[in-house]
N, C-alpha and C. Protein backbone atom coordinates (compact mmCIF):
# COMPACT_ATOMS: atom_id res chain seq x y z
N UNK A 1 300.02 150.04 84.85
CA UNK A 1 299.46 150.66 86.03
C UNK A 1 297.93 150.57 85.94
N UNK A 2 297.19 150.50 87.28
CA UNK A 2 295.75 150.08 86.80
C UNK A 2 295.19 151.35 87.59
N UNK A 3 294.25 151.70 87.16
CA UNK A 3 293.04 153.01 87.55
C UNK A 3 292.89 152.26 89.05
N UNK A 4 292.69 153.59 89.83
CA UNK A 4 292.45 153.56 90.92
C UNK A 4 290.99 153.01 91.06
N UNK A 5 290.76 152.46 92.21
CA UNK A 5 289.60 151.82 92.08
C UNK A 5 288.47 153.06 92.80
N UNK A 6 287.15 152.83 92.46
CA UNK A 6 286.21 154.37 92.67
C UNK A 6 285.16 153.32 93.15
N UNK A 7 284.55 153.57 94.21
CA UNK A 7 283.21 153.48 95.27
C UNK A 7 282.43 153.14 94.37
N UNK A 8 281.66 152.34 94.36
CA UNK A 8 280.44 151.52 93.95
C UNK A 8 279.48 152.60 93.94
N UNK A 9 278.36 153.00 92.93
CA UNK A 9 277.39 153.62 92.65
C UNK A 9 276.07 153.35 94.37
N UNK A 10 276.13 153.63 95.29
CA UNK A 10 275.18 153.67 96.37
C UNK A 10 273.76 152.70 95.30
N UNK A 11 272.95 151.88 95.91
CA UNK A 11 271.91 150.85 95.30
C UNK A 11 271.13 151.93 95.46
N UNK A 12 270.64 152.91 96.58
CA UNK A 12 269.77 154.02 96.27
C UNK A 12 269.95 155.11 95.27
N UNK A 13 270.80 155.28 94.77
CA UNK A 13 271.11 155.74 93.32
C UNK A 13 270.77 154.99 92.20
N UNK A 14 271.95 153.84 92.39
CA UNK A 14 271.40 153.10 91.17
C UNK A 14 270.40 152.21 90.65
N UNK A 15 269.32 152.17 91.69
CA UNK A 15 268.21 151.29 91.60
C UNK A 15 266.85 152.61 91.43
N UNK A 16 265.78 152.07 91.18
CA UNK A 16 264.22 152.91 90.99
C UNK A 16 263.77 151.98 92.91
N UNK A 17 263.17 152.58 93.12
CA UNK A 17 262.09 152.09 94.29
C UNK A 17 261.65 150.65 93.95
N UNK A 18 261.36 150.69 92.83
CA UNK A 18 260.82 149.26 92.84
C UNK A 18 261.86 147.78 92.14
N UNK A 19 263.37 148.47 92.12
CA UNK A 19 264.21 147.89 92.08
C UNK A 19 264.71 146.89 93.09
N UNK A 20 264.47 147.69 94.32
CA UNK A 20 265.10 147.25 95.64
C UNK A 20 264.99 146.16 96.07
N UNK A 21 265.30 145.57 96.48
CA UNK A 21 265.31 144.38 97.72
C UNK A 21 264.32 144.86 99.14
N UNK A 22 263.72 143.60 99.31
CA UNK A 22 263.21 144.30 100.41
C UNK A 22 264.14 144.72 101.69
N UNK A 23 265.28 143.93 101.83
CA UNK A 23 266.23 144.52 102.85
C UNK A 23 266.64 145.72 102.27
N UNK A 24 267.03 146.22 101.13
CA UNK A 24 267.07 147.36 100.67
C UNK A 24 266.27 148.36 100.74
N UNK A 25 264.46 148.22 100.85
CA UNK A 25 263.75 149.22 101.33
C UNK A 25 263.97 148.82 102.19
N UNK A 26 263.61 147.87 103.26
CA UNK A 26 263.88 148.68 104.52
C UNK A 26 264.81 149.58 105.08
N UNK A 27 266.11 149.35 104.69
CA UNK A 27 267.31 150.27 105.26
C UNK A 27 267.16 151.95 104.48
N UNK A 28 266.25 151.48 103.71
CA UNK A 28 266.06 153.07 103.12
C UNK A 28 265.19 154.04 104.02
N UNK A 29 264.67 153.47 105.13
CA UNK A 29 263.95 154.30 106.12
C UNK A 29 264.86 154.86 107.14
N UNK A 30 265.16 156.17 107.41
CA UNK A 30 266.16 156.53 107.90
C UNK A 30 265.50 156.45 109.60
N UNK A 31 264.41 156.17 109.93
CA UNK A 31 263.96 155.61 111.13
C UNK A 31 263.76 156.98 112.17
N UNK A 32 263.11 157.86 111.73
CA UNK A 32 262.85 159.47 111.69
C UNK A 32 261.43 159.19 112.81
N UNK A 33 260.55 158.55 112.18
CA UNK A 33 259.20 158.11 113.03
C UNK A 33 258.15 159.50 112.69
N UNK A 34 258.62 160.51 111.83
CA UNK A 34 258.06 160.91 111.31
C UNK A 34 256.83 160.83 110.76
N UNK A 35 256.67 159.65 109.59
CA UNK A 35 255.86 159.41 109.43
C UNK A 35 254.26 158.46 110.29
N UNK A 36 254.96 158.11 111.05
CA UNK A 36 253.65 157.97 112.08
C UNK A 36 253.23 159.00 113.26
N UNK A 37 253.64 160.40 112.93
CA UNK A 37 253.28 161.08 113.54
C UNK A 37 251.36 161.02 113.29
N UNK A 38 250.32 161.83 113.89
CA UNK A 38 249.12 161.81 113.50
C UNK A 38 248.80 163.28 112.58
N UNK A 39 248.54 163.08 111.30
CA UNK A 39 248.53 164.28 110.18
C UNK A 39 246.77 164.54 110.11
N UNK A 40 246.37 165.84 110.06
CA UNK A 40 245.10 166.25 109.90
C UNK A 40 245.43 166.88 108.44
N UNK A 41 244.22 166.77 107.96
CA UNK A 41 243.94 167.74 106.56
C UNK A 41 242.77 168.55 106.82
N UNK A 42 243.30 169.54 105.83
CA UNK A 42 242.62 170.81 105.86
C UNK A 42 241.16 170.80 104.85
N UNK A 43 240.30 170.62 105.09
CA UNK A 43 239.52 170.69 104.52
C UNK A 43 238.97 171.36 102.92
N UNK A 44 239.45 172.39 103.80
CA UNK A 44 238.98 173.42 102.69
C UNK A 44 240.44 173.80 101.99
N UNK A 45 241.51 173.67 102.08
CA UNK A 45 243.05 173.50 101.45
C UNK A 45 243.45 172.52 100.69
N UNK A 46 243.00 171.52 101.59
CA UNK A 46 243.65 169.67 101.29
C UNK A 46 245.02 169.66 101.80
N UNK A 47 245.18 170.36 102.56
CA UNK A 47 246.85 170.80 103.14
C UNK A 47 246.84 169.73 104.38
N UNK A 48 248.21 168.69 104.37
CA UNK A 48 248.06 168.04 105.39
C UNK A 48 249.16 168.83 106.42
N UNK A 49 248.39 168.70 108.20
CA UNK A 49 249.14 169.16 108.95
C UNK A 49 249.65 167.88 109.86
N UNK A 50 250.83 168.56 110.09
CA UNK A 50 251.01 167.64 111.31
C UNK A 50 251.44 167.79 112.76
N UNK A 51 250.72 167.08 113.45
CA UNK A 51 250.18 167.16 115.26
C UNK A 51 251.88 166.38 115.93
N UNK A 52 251.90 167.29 117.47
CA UNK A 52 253.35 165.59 117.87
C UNK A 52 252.70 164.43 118.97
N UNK A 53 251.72 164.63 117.82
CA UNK A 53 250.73 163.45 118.20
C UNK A 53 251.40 162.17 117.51
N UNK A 54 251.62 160.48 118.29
CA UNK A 54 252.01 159.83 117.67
C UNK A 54 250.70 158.50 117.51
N UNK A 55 251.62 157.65 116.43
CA UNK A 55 250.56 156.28 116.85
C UNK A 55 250.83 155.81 117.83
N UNK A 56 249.89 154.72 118.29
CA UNK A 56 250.20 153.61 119.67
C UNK A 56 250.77 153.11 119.82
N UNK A 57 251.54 152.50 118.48
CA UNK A 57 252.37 151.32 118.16
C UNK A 57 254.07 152.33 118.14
N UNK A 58 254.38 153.71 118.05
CA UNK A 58 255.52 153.83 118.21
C UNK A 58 256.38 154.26 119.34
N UNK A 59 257.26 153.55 119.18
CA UNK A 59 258.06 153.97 120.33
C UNK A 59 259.05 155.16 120.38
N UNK A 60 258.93 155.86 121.09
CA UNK A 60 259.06 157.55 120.44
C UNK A 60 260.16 157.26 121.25
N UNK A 61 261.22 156.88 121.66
CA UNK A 61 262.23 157.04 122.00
C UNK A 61 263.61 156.37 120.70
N UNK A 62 263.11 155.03 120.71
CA UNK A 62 263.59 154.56 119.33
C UNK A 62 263.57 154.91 117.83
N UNK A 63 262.25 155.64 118.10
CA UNK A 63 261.50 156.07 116.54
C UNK A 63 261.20 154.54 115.88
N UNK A 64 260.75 153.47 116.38
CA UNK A 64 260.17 152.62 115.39
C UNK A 64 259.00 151.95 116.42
N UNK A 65 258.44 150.90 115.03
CA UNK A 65 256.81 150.53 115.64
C UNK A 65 256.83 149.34 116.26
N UNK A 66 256.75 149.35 117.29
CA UNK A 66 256.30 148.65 118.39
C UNK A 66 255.89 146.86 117.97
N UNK A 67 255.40 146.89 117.03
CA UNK A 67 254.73 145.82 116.10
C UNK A 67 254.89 145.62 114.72
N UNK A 68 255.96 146.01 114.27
CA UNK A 68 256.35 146.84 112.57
C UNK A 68 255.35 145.90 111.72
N UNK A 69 255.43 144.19 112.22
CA UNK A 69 254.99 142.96 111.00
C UNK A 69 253.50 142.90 111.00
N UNK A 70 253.04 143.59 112.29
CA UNK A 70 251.44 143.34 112.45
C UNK A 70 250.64 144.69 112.82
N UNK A 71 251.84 145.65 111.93
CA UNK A 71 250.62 146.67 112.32
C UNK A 71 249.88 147.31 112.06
N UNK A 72 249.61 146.98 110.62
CA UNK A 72 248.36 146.63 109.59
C UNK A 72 247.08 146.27 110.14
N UNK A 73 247.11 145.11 111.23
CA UNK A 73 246.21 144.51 111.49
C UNK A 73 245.81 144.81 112.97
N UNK A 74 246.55 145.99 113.50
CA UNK A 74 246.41 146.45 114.92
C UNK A 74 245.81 147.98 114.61
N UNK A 75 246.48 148.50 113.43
CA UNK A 75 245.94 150.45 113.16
C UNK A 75 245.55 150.31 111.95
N UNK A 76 244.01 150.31 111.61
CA UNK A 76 243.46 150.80 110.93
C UNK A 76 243.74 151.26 109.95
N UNK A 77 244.14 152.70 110.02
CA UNK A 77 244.70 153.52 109.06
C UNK A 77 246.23 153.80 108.73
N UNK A 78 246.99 152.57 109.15
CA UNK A 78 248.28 152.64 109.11
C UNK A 78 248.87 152.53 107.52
N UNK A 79 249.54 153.06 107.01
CA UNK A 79 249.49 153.35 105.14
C UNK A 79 251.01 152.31 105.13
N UNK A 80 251.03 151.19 104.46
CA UNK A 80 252.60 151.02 103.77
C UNK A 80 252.68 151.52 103.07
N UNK A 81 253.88 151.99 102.85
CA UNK A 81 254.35 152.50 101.61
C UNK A 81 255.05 151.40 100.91
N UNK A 82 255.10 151.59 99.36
CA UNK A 82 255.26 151.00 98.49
C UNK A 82 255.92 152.16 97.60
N UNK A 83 256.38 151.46 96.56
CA UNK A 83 257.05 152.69 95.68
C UNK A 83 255.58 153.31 94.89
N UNK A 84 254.44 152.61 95.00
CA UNK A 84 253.23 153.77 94.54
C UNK A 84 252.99 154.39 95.16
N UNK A 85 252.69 153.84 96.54
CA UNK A 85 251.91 154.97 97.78
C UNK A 85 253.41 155.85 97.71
N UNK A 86 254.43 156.11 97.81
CA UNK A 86 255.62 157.03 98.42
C UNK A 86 255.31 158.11 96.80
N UNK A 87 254.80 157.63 95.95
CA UNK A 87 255.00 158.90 94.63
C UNK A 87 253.61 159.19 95.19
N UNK A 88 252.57 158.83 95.83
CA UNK A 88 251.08 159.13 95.72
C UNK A 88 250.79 160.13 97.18
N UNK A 89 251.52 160.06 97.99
CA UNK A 89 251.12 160.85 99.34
C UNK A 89 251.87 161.57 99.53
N UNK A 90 250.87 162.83 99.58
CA UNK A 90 251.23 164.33 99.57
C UNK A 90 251.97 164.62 100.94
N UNK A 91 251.64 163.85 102.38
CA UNK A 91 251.71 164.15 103.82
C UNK A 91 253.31 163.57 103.88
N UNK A 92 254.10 163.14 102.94
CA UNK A 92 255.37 162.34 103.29
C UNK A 92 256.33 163.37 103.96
N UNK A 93 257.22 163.80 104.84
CA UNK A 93 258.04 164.86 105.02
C UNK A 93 258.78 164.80 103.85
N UNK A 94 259.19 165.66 103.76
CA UNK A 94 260.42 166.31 102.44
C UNK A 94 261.66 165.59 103.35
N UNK A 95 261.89 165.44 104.12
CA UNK A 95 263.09 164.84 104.65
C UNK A 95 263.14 163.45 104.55
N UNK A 96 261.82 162.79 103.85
CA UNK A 96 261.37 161.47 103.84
C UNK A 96 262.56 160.70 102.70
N UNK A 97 263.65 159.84 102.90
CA UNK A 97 263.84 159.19 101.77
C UNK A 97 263.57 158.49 101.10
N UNK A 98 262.81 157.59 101.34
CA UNK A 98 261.62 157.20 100.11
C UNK A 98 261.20 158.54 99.18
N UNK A 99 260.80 159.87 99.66
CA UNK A 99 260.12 160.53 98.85
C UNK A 99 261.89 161.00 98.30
N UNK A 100 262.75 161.44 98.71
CA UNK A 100 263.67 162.07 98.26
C UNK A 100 264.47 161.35 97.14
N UNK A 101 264.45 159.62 97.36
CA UNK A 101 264.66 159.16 96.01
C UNK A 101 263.70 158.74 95.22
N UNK A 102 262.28 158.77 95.04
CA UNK A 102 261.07 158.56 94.24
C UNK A 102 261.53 160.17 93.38
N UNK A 103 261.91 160.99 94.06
CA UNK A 103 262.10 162.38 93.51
C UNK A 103 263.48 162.48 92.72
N UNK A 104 264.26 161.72 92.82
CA UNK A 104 265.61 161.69 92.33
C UNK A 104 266.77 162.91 93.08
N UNK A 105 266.39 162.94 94.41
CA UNK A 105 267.06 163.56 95.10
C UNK A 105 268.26 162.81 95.71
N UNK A 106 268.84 163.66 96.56
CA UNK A 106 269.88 162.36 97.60
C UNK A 106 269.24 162.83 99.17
N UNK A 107 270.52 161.58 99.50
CA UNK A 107 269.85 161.85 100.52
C UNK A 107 270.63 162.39 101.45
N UNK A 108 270.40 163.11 103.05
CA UNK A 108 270.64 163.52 103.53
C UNK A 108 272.08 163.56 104.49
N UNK A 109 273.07 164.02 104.72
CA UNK A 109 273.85 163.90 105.53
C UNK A 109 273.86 162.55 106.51
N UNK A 110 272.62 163.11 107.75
CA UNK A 110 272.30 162.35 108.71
C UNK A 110 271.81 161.02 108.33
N UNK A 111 271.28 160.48 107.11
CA UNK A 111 271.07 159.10 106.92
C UNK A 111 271.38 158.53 107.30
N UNK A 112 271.46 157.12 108.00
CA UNK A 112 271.87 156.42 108.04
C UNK A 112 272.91 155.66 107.38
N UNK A 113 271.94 155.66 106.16
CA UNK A 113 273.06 155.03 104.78
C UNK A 113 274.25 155.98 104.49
N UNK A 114 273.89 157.00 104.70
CA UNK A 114 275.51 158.17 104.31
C UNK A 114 276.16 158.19 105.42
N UNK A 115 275.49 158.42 106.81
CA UNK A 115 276.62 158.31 107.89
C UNK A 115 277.22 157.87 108.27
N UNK A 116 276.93 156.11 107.86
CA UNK A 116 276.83 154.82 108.40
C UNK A 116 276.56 154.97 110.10
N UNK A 117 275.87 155.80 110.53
CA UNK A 117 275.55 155.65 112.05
C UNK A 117 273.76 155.91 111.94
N UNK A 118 273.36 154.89 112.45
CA UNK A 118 271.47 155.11 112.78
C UNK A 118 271.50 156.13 114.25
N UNK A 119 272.58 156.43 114.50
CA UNK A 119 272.15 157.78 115.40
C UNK A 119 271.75 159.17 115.11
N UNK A 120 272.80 159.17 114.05
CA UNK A 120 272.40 160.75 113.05
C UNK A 120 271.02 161.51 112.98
N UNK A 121 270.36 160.86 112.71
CA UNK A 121 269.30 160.92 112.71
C UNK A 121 268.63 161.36 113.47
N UNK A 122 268.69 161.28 114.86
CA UNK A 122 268.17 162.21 115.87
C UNK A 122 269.42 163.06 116.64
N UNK A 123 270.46 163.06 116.19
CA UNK A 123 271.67 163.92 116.80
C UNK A 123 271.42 165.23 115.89
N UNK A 124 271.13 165.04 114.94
CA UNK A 124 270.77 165.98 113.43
C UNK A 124 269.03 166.74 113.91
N UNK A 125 268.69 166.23 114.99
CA UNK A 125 267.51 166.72 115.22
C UNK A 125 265.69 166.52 114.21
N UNK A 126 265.88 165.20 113.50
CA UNK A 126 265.24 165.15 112.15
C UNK A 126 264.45 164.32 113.41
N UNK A 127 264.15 163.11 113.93
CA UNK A 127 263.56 162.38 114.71
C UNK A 127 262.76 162.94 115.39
N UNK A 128 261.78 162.19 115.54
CA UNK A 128 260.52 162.37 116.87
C UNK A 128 261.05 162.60 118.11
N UNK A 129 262.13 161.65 118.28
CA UNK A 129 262.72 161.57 119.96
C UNK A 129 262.91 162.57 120.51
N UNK A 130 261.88 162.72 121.38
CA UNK A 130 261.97 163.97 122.24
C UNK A 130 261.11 164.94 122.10
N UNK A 131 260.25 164.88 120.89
CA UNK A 131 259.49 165.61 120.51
C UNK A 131 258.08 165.77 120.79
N UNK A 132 257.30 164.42 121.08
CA UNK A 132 255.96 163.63 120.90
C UNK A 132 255.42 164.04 122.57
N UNK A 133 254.31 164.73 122.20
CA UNK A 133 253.70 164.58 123.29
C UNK A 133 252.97 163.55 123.92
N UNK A 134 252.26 162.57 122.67
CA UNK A 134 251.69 161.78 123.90
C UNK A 134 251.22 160.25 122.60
N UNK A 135 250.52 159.62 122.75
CA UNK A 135 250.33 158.89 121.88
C UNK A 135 248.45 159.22 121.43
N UNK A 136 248.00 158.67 120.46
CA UNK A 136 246.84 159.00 120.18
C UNK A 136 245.76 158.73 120.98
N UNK A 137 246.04 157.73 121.64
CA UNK A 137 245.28 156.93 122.58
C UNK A 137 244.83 157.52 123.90
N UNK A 138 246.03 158.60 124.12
CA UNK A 138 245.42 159.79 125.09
C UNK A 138 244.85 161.41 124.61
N UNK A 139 244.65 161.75 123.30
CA UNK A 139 244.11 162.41 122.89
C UNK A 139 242.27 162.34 122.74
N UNK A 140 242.12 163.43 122.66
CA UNK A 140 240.27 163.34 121.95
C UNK A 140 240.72 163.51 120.61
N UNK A 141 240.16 163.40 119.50
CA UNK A 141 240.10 163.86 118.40
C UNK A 141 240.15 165.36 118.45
N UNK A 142 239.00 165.56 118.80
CA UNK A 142 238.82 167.38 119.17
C UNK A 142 240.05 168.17 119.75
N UNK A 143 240.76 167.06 120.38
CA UNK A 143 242.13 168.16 121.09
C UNK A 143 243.26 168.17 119.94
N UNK A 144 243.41 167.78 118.68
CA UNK A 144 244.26 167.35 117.88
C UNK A 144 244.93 168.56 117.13
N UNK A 145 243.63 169.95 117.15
CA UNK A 145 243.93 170.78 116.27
C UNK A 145 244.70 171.38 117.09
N UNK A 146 245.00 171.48 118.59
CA UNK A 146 245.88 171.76 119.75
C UNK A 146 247.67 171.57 119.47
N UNK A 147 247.31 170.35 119.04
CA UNK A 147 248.83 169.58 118.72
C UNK A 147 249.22 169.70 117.67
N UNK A 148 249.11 170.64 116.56
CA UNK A 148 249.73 170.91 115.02
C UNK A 148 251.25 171.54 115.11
N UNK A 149 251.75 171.11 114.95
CA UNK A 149 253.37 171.71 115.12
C UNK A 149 253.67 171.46 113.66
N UNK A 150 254.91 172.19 112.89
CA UNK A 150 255.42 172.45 111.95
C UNK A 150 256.84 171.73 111.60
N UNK A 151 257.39 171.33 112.32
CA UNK A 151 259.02 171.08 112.52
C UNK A 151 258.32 169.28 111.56
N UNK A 152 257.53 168.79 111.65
CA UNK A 152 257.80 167.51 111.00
C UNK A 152 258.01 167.44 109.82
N UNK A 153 257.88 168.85 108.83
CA UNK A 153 257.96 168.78 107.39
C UNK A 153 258.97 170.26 107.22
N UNK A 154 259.48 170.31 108.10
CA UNK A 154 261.05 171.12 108.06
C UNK A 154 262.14 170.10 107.20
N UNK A 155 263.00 171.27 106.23
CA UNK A 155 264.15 170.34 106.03
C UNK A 155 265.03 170.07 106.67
N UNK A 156 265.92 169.59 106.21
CA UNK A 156 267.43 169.61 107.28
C UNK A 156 268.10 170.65 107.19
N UNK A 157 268.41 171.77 106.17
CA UNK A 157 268.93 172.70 106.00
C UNK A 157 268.95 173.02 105.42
């Protein structure tokens, strides 16, 4: 009689960040759009906040960037992450999976990768969609401290 056969170890378990494949990081972005929200820091804290202010490049209905391959070379201050930058930036949401497996956490229900549905994700209420007031491009700077909302570095539960 032979042992029942048991589910393959998930590659986000059994790999480090810098194990992955790049099709492997990518699918590790649960496509939240989170992180291109626009984050202020606190000066006198170093506490980053975040506005539902978005970039230019996202499309807040989809939650992804408009330009994903070139948009380095369109925003300035647009950060890749890498498995250094994801252990190095403090502003990542806690719901972030990059940060949740750099941390040796799991990941979330709504994932993608656990649900097998890329809807979860905003049915679970974790997504921008629906959230974003406007893009940066119609803001002043000065109106930014206006737009600080809290829910982007909420957990899931």
């Amino acid at each position: 009689m032979t042992a029942p056969a048991h589910d393959p170890v998930p590659y986000w378990r059994a790999k480090t960040l810098e194990e992955m494949s790049p099709a492997e990081w990518e699918a590790l972005c649960d496509g939240c759009g989170r992180c291109c929200l626009v984050k202020l820091e606190d000066e006198d804290s170093g506490e980053f906040l975040y506005t539902d202010v978005a970039c230019e490049l996202l499309d807040c209905t989809a939650c992804s960037c408009r330009d994903y391959e070139r948009r380095q070379e369109k925003i300035a201050d647009c950060v890749r992450l890498t498995p250094e930058s994801v252990r190095a930036l403090p502003w990542l949401p806690r719901t972030c999976a990059y940060r949740l497996v750099a941390e040796g956490r799991e990941l979330a229900w709504w994932h993608p990768l656990v649900s097998g549905d890329p809807g979860t994700v905003h049915t679970a209420g974790i997504s921008v969609r629906d959230r974003v007031a406007g893009s940066e491009t119609e803001f002043a700077l000065a109106d930014l401290v206006d737009q600080i909302v809290d829910w982007p570095n909420r957990d899931w539960g």
